[in-house]
N, C-alpha and C. Protein backbone atom coordinates (compact mmCIF):
# COMPACT_ATOMS: atom_id res chain seq x y z
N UNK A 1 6.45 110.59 -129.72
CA UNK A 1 5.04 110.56 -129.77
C UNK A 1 4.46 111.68 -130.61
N UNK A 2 3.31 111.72 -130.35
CA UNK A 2 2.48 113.02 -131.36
C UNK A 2 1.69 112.24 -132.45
N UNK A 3 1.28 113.55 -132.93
CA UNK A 3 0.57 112.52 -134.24
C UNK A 3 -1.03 112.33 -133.85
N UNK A 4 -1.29 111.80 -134.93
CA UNK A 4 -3.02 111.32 -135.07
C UNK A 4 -2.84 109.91 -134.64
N UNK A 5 -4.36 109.45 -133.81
CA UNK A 5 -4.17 108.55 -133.25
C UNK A 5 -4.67 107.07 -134.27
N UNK A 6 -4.67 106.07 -135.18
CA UNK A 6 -5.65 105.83 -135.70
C UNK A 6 -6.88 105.20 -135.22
N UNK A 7 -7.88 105.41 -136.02
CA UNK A 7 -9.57 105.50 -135.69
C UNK A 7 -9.71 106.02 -135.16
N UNK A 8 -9.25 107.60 -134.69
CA UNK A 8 -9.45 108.06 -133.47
C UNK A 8 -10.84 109.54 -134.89
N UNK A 9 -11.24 110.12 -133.72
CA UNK A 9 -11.73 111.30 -134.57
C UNK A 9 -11.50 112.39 -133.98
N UNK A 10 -11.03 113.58 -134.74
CA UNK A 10 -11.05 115.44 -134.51
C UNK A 10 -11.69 116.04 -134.99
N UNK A 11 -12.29 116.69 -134.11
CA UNK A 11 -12.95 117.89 -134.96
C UNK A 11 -12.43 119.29 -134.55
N UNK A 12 -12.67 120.00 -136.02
CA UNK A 12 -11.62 121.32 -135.92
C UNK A 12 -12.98 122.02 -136.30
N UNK A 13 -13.12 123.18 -135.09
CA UNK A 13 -14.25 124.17 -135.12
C UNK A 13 -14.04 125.48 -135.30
N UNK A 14 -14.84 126.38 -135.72
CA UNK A 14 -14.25 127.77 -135.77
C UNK A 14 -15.64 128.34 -136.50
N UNK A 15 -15.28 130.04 -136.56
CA UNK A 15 -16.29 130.72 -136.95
C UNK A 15 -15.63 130.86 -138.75
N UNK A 16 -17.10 130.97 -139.20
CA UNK A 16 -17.13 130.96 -140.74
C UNK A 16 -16.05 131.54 -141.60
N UNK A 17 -15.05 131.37 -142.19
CA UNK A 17 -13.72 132.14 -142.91
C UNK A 17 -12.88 132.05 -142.39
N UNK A 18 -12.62 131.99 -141.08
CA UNK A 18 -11.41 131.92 -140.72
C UNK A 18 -10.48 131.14 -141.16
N UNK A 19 -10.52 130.09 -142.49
CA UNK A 19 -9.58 128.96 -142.75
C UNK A 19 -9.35 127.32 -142.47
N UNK A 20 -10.52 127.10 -141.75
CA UNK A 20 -10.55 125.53 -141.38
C UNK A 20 -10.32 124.60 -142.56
N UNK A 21 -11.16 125.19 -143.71
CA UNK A 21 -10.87 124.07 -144.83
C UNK A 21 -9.39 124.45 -145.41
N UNK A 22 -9.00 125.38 -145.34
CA UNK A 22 -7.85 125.57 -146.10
C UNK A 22 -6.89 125.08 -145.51
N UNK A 23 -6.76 125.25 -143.99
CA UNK A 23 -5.78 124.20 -143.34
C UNK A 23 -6.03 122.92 -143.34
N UNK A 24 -7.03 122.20 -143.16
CA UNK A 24 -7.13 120.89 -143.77
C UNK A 24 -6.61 120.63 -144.89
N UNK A 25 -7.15 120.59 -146.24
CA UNK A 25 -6.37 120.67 -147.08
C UNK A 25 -5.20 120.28 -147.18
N UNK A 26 -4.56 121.68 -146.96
CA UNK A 26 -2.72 121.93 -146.43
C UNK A 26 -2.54 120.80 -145.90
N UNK A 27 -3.34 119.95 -144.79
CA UNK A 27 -2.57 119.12 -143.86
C UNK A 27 -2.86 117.64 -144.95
N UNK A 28 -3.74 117.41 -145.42
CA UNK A 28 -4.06 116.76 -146.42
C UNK A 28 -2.72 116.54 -147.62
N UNK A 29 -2.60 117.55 -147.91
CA UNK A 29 -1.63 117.88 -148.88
C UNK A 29 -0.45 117.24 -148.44
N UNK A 30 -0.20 117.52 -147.56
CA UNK A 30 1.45 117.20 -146.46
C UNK A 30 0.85 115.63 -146.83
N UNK A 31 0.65 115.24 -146.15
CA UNK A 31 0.07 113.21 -145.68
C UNK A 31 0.10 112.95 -146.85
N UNK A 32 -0.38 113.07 -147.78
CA UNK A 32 -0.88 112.99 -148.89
C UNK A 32 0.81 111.92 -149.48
N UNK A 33 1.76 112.48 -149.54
CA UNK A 33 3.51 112.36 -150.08
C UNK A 33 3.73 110.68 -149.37
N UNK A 34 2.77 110.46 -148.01
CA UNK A 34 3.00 109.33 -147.65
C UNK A 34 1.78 108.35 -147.19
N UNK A 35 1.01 108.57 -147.07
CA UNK A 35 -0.56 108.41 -146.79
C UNK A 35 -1.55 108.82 -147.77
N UNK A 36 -2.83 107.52 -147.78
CA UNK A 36 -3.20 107.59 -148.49
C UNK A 36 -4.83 108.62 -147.92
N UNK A 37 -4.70 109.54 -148.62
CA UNK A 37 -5.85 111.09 -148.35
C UNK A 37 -7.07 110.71 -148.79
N UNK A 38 -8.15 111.44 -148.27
CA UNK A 38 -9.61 111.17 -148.68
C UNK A 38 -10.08 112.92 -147.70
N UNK A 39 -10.43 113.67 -148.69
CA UNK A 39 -11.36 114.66 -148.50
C UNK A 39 -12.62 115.02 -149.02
N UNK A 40 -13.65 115.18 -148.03
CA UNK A 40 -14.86 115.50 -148.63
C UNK A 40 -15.62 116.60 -147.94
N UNK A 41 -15.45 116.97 -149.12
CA UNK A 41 -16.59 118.42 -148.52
C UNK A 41 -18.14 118.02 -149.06
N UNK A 42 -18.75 118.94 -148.25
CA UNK A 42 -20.67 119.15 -148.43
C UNK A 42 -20.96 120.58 -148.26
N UNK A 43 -19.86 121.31 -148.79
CA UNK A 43 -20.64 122.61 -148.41
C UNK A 43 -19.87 123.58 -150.13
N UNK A 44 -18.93 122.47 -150.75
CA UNK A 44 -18.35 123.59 -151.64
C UNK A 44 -18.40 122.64 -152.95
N UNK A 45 -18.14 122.75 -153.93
CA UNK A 45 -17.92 121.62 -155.15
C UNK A 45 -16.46 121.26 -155.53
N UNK A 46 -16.30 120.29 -155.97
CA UNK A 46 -14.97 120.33 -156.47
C UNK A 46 -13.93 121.07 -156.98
N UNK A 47 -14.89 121.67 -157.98
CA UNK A 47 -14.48 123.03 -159.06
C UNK A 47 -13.97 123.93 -157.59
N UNK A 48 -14.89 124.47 -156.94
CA UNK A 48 -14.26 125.20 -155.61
C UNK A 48 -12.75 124.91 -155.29
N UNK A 49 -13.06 123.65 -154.57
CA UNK A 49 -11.65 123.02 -153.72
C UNK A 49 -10.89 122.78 -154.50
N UNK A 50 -10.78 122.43 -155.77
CA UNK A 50 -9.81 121.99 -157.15
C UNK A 50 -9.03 123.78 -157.03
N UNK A 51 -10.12 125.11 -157.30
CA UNK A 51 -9.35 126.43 -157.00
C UNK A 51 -8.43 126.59 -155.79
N UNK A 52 -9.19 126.27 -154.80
CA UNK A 52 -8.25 126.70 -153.65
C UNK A 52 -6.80 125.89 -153.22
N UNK A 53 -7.15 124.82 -154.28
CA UNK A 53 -5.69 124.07 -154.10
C UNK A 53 -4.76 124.42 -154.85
N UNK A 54 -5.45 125.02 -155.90
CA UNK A 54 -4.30 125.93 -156.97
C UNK A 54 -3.84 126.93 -156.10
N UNK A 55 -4.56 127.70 -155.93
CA UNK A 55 -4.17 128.72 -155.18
C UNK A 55 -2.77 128.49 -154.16
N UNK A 56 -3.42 127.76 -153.54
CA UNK A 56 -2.56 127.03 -152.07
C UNK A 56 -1.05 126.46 -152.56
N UNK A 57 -0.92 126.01 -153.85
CA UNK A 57 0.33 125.38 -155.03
C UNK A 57 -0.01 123.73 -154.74
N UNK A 58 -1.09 123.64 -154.31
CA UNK A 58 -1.39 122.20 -153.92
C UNK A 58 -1.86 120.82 -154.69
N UNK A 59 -2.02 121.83 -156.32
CA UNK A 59 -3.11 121.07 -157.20
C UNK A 59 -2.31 119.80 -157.75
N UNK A 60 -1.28 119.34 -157.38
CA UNK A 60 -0.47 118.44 -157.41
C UNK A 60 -0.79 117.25 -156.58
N UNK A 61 -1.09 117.61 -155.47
CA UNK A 61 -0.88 116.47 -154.40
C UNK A 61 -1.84 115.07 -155.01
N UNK A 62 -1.96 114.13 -154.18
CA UNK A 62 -2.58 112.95 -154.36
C UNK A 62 -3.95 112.65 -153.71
N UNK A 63 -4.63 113.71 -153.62
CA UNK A 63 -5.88 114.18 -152.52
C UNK A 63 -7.05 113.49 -153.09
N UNK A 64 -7.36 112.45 -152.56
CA UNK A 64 -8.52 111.77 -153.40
C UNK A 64 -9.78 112.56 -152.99
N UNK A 65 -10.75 113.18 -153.15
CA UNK A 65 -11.70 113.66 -152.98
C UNK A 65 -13.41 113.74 -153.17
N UNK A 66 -14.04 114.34 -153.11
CA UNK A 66 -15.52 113.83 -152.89
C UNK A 66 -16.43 114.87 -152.15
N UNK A 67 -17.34 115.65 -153.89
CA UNK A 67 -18.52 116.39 -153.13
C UNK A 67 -19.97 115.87 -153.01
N UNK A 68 -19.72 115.29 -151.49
CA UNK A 68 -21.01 114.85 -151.31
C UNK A 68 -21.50 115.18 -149.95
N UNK A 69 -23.39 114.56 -149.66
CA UNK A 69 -23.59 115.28 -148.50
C UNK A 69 -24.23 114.00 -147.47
N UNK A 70 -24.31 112.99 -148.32
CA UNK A 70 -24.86 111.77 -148.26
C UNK A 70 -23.82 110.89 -147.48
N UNK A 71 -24.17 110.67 -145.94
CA UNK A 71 -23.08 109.87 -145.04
C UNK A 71 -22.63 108.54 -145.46
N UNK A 72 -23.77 107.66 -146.41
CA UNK A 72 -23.59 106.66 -147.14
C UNK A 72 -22.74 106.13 -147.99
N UNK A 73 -23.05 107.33 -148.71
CA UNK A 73 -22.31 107.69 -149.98
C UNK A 73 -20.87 107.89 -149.64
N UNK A 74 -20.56 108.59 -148.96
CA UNK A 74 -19.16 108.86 -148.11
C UNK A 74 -18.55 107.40 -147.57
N UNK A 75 -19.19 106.81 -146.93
CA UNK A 75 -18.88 105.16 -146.09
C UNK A 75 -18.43 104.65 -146.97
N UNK A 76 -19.31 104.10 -148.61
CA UNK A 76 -18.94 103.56 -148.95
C UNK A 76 -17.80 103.62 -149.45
N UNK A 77 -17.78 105.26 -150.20
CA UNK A 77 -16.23 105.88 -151.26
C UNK A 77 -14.96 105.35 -150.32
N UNK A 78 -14.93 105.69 -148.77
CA UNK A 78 -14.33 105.40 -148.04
C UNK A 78 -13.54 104.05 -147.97
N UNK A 79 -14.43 103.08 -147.90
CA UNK A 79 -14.27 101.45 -147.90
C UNK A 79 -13.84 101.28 -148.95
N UNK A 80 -13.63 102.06 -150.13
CA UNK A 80 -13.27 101.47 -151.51
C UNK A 80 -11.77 102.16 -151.07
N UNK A 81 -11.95 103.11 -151.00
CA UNK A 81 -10.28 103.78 -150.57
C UNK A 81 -9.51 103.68 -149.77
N UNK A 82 -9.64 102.97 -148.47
CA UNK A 82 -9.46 102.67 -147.29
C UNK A 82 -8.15 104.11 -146.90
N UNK A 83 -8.76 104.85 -146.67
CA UNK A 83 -7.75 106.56 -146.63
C UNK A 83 -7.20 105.94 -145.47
N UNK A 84 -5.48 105.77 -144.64
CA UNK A 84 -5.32 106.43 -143.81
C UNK A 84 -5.72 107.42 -143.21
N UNK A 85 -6.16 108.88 -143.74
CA UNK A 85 -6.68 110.23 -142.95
C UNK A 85 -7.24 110.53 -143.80
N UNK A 86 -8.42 110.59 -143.29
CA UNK A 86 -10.16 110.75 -144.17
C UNK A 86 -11.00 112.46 -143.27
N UNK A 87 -11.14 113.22 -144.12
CA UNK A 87 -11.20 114.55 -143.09
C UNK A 87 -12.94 114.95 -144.18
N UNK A 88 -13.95 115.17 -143.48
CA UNK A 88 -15.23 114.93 -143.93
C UNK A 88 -15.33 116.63 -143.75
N UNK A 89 -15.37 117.76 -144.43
CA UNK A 89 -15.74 119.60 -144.23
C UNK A 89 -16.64 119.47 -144.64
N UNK A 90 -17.73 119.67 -143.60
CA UNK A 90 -19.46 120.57 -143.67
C UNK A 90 -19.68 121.54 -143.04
């Protein structure tokens, strides 16, 4: 057992810096080799998260992504991508 449940939802909370997006990401990154990824942030731009994945050695992975803030906008990108693990950072 273990694992994500599907349709299920998590939320990962914490105080400002401590790393939430960067471990997402990371976990993104991992799934990514077998699952199909969808990340979207609303708080950073691409250019941002495109850095921190360099950083991370991540800028490789298959991370489909999306800076937007618009829940719509998100639904739909979603439905076109149908992500296994879809992780929304605001």
């Amino acid at each position: 057992g273990g694992g994500f449940v599907a349709g299920a939802a998590v939320l990962i909370g914490g105080s400002p810096g401590i790393g939430k997006s960067t471990l997402l990401l990371q976990l993104l990154a991992s799934l990514s080799t077998e699952k199909n990824t969808f990340y979207v942030t609303g708080e950073e731009s691409l250019q941002q998260v495109g850095l921190r994945a360099e950083r991370l050695g991540l800028r490789q992975s298959p991370i489909q992504m999306m800076a937007e803030t618009q829940l719509e906008s998100i639904l739909q990108q979603a439905e076109l991508l149908k992500p296994s693990v879809m992780v929304i950072d605001s």
